[in-house]
C-alpha atoms as a PDB file:
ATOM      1  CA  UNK A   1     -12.281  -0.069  -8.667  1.00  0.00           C
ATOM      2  CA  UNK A   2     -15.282  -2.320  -9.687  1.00  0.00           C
ATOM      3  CA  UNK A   3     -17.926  -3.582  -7.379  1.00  0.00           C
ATOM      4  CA  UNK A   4     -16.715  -6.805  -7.402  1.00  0.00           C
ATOM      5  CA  UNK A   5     -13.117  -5.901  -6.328  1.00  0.00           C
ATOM      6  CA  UNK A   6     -14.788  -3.584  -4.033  1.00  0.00           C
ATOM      7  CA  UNK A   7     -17.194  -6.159  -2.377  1.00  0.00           C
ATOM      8  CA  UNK A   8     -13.825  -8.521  -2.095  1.00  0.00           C
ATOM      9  CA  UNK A   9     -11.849  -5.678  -0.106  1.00  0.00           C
ATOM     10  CA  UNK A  10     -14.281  -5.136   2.644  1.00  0.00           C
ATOM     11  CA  UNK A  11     -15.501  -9.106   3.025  1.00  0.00           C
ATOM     12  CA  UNK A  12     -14.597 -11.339   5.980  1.00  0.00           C
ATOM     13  CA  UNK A  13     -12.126 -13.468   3.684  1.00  0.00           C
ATOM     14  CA  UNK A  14     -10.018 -10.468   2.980  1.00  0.00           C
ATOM     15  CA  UNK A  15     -10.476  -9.651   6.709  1.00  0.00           C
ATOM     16  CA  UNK A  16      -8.542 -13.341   7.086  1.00  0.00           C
ATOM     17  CA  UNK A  17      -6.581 -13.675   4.538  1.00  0.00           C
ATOM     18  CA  UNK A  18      -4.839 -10.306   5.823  1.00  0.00           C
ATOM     19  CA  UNK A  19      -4.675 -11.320  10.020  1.00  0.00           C
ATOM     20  CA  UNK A  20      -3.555 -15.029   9.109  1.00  0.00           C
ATOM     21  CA  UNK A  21      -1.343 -14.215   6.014  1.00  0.00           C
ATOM     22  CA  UNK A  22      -0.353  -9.803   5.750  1.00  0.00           C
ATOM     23  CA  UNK A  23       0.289  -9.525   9.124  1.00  0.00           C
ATOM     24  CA  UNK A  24       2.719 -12.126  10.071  1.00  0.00           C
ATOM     25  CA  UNK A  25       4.378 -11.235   7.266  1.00  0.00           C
ATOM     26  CA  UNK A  26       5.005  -7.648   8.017  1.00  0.00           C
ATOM     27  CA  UNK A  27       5.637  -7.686  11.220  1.00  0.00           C
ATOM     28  CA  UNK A  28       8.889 -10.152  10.166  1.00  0.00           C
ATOM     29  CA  UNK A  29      10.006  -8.296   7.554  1.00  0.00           C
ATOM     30  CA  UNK A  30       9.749  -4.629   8.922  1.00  0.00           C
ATOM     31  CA  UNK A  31       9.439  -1.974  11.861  1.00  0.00           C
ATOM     32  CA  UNK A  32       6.838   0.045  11.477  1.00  0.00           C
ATOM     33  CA  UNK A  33       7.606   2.892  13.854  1.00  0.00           C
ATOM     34  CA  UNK A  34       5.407   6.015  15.390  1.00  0.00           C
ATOM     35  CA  UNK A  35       4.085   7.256  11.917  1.00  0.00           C
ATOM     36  CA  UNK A  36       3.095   5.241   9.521  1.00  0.00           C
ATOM     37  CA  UNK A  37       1.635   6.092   6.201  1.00  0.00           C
ATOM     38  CA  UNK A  38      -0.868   3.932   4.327  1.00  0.00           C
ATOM     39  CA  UNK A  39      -1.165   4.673   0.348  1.00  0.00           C
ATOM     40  CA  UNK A  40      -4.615   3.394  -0.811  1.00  0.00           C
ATOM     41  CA  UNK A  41      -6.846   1.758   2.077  1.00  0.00           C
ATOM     42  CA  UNK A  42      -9.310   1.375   0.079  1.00  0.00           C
ATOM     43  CA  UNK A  43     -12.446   0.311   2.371  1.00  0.00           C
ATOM     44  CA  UNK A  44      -9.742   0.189   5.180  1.00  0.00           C
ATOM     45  CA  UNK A  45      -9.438  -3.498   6.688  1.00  0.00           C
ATOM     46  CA  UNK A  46      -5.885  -3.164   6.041  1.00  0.00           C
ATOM     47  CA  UNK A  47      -6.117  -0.009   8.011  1.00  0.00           C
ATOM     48  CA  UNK A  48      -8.073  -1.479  11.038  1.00  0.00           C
ATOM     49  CA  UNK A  49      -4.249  -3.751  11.163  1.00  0.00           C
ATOM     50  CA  UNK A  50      -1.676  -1.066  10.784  1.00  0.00           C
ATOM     51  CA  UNK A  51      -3.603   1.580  13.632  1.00  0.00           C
ATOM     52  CA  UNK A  52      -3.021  -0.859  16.303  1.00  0.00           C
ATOM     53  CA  UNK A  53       0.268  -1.322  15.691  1.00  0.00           C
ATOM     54  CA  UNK A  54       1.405   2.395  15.396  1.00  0.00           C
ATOM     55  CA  UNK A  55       0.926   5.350  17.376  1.00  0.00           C
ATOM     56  CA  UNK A  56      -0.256   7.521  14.463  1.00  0.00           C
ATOM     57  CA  UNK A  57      -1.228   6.420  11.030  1.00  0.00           C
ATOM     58  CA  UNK A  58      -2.086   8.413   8.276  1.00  0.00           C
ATOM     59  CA  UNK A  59      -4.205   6.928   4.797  1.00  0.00           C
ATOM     60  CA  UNK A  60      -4.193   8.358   1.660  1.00  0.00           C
ATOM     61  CA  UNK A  61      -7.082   7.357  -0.379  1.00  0.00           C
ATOM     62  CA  UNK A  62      -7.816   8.716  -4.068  1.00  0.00           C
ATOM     63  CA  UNK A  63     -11.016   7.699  -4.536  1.00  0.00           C
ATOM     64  CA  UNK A  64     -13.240  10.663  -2.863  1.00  0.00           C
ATOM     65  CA  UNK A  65     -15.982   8.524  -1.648  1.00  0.00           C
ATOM     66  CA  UNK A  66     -13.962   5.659   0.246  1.00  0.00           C
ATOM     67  CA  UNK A  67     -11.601   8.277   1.557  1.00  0.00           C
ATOM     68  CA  UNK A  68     -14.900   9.985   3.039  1.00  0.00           C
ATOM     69  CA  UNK A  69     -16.398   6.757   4.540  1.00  0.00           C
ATOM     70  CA  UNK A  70     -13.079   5.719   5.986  1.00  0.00           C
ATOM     71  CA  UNK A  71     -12.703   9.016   7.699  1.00  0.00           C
ATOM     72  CA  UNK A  72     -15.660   8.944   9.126  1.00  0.00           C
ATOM     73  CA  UNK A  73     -15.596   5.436  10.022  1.00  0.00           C
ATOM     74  CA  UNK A  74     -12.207   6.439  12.035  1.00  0.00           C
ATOM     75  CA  UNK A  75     -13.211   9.819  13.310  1.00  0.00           C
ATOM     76  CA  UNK A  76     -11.454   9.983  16.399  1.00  0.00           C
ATOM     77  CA  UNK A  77      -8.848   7.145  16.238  1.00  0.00           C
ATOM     78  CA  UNK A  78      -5.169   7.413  15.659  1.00  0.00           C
ATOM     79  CA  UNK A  79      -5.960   7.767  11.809  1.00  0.00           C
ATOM     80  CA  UNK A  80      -5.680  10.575   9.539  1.00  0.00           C
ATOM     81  CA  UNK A  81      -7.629  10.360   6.497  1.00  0.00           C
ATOM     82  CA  UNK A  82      -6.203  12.457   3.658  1.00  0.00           C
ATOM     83  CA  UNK A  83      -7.974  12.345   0.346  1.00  0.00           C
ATOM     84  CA  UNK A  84      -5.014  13.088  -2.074  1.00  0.00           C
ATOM     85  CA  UNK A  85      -3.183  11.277  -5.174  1.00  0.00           C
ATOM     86  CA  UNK A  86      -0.039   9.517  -3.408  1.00  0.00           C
ATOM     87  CA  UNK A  87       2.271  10.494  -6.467  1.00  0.00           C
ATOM     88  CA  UNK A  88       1.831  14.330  -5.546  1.00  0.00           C
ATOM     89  CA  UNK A  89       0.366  13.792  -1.990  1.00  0.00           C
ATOM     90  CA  UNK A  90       2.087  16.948  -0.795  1.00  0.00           C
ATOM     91  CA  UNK A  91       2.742  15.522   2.656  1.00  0.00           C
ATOM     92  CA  UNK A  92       6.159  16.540   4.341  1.00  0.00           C
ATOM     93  CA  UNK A  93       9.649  15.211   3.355  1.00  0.00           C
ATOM     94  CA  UNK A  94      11.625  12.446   5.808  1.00  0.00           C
ATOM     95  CA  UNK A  95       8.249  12.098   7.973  1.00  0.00           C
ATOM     96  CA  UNK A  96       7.011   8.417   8.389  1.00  0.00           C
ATOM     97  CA  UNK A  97       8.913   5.942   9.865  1.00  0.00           C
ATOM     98  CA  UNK A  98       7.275   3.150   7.397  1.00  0.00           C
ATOM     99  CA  UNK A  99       4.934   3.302   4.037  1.00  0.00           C
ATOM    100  CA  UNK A 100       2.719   0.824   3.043  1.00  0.00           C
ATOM    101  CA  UNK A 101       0.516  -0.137   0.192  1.00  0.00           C
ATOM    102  CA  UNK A 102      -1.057  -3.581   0.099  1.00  0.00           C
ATOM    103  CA  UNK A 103      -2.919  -4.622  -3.063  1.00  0.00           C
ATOM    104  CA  UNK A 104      -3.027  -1.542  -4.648  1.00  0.00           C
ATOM    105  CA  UNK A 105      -0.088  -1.087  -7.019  1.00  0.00           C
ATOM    106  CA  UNK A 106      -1.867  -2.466 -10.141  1.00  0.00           C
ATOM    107  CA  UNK A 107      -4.583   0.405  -9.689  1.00  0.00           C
ATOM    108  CA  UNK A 108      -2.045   3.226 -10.433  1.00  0.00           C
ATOM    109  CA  UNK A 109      -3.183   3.337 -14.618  1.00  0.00           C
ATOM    110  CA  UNK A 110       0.690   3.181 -15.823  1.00  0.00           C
ATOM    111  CA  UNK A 111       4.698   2.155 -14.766  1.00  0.00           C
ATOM    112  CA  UNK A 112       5.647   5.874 -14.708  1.00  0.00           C
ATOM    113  CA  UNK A 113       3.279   6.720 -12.093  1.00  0.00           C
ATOM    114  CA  UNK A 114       3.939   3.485 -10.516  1.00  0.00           C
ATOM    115  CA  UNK A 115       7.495   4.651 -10.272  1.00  0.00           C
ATOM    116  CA  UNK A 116       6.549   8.392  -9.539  1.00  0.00           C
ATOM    117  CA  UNK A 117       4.562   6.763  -6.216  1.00  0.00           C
ATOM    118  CA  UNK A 118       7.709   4.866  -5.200  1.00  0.00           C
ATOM    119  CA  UNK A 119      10.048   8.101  -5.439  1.00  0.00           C
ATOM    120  CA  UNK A 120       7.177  10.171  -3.538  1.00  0.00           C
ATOM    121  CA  UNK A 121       7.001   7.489  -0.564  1.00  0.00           C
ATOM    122  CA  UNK A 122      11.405   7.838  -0.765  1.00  0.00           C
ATOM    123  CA  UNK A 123      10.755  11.570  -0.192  1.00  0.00           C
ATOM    124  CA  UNK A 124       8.060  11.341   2.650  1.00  0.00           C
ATOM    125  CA  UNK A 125       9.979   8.543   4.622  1.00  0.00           C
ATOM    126  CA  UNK A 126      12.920   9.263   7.139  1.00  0.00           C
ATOM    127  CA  UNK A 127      16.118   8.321   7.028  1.00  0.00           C
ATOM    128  CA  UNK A 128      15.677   4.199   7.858  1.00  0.00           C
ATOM    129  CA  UNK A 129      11.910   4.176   7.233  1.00  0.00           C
ATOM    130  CA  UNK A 130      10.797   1.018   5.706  1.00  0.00           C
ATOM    131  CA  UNK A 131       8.379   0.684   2.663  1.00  0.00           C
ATOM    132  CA  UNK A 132       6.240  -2.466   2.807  1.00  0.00           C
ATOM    133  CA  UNK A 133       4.110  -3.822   0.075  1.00  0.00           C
ATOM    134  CA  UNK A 134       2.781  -6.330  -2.272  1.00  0.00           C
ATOM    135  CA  UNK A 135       0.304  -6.188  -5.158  1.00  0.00           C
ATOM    136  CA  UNK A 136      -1.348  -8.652  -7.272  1.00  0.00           C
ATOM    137  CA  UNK A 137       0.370 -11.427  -9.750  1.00  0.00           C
ATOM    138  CA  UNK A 138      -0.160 -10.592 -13.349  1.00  0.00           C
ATOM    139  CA  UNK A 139      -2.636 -13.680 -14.111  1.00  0.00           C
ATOM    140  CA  UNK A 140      -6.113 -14.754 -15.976  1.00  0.00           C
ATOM    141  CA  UNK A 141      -8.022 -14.731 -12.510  1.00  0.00           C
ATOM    142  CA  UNK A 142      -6.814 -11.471 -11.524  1.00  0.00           C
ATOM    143  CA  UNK A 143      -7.740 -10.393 -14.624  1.00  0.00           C
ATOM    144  CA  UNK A 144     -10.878 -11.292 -14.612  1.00  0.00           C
ATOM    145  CA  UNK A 145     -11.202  -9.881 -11.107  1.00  0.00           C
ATOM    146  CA  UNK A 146     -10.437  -6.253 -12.766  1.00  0.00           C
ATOM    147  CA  UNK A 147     -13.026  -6.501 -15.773  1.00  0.00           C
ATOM    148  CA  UNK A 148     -13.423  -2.984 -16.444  1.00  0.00           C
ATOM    149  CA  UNK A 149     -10.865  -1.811 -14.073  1.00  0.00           C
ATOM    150  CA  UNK A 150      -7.443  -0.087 -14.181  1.00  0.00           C
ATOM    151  CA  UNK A 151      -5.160  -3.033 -14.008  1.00  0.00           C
ATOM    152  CA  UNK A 152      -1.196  -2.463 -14.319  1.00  0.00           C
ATOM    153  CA  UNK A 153       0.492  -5.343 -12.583  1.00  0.00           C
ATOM    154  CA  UNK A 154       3.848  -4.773 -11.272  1.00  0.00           C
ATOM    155  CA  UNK A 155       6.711  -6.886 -13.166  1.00  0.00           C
ATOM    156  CA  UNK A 156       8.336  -8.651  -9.782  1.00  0.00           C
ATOM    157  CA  UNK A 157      11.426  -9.124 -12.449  1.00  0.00           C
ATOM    158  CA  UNK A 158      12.232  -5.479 -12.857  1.00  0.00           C
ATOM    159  CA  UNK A 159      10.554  -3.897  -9.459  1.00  0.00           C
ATOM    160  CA  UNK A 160      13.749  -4.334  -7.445  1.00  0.00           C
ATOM    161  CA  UNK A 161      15.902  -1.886  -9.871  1.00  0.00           C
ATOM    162  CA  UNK A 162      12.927   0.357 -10.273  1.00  0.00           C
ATOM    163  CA  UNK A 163      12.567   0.733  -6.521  1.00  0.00           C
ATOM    164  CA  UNK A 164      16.385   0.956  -6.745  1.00  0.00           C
ATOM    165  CA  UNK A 165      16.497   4.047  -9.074  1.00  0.00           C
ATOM    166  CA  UNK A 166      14.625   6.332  -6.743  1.00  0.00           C
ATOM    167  CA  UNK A 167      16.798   5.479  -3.797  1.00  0.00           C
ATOM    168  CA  UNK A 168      15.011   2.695  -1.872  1.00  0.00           C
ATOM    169  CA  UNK A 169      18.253  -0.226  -0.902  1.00  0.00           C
ATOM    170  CA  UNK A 170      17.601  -3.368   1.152  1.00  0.00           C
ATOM    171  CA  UNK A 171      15.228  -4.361  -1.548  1.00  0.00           C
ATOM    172  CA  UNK A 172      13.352  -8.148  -0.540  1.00  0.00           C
ATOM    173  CA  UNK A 173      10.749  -9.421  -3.309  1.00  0.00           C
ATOM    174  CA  UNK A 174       8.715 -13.010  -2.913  1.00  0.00           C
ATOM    175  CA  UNK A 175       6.834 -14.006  -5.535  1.00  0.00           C
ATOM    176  CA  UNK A 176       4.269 -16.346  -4.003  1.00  0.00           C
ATOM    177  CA  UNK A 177       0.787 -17.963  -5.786  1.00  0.00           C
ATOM    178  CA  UNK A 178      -1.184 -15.145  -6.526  1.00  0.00           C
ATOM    179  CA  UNK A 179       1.053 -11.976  -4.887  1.00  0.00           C
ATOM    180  CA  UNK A 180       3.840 -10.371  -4.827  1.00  0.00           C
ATOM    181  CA  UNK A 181       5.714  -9.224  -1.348  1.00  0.00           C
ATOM    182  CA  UNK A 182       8.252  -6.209  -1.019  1.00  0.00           C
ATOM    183  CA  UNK A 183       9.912  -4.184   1.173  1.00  0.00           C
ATOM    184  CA  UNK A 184      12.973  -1.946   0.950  1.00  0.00           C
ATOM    185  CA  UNK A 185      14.633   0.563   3.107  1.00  0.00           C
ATOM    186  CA  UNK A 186      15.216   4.402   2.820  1.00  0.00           C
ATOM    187  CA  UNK A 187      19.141   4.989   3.457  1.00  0.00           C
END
């Protein structure tokens, strides 16, 4: 991730855009349960949401240096920082009772990997668990906002039969101005 993007992700905006426009959201369009696993927190403001509504969260975090900063920062909390790659994350089978990834689709470098993430988070959620998630709009701005950056947007037109095809039903998708919103179920 570059600086810039970086800098955005851990600013007071983000901080607001996620309490007055994330959170309502989410908490209408899913349950998040006991456990709930977080796939890329990235500097972790959407972390500080999700660990006070759940009793235990877990993060995964690729990049070795905000997965170290976050765990420190959350030493002690109901948080579990794990640095691993969330398409082979090795976690347990059926275990969360939601997933989540929030902004961070378009950073995993190509659509198979995309799509090996989604069948990983199928395997690690229970029976009912809820994945929750939106990413970035493919646009000029966004971009411009990845200059030098892995950027892969996710095609809203063909994400509902790719979450489809690794098991996910109950699919939602809203496209709005610069994002788009998911969520899907686990049969």
């Amino acid at each position: 991730m570059n600086e810039m993007h970086l800098e955005f992700l851990a600013s007071p905006e983000w901080a607001k855009m996620l309490e007055t426009d994330l959170l309502p959201w989410l908490l209408e369009v899913a349950d998040l349960g006991d456990d709930v696993l977080e796939v890329g927190p990235g500097p972790g403001l959407t972390t500080d949401l999700l660990r006070q509504r759940t009793r235990k969260l877990t993060a995964l975090e690729l990049d070795p240096e905000l997965s170290a900063a976050l765990a420190a920062r959350l030493a002690g909390t109901n948080v579990e920082v794990i640095h691993a790659d969330a398409t082979e994350s090795g976690l347990a089978s059926n275990r969360f009772s939601a997933a989540t990834c929030f902004s961070m689709l378009h950073h995993v470098p190509s659509p198979e990997l995309q799509d090996r993430l989604f069948a990983e988070l199928h395997r690690m959620l229970r029976p009912s668990g809820a994945f929750v998630a939106t990413d970035s709009v493919d646009s000029e701005p966004i971009r411009m906002f990845h200059v030098d950056d892995v950027f892969v947007p996710v095609d809203p037109d063909t994400l509902g039969s790719r979450l489809e095809a690794v098991g996910f039903t109950d699919v939602g998708i809203e496209v709005a101005d610069y994002q788009v919103r998911f969520n899907a179920t686990k049969p």
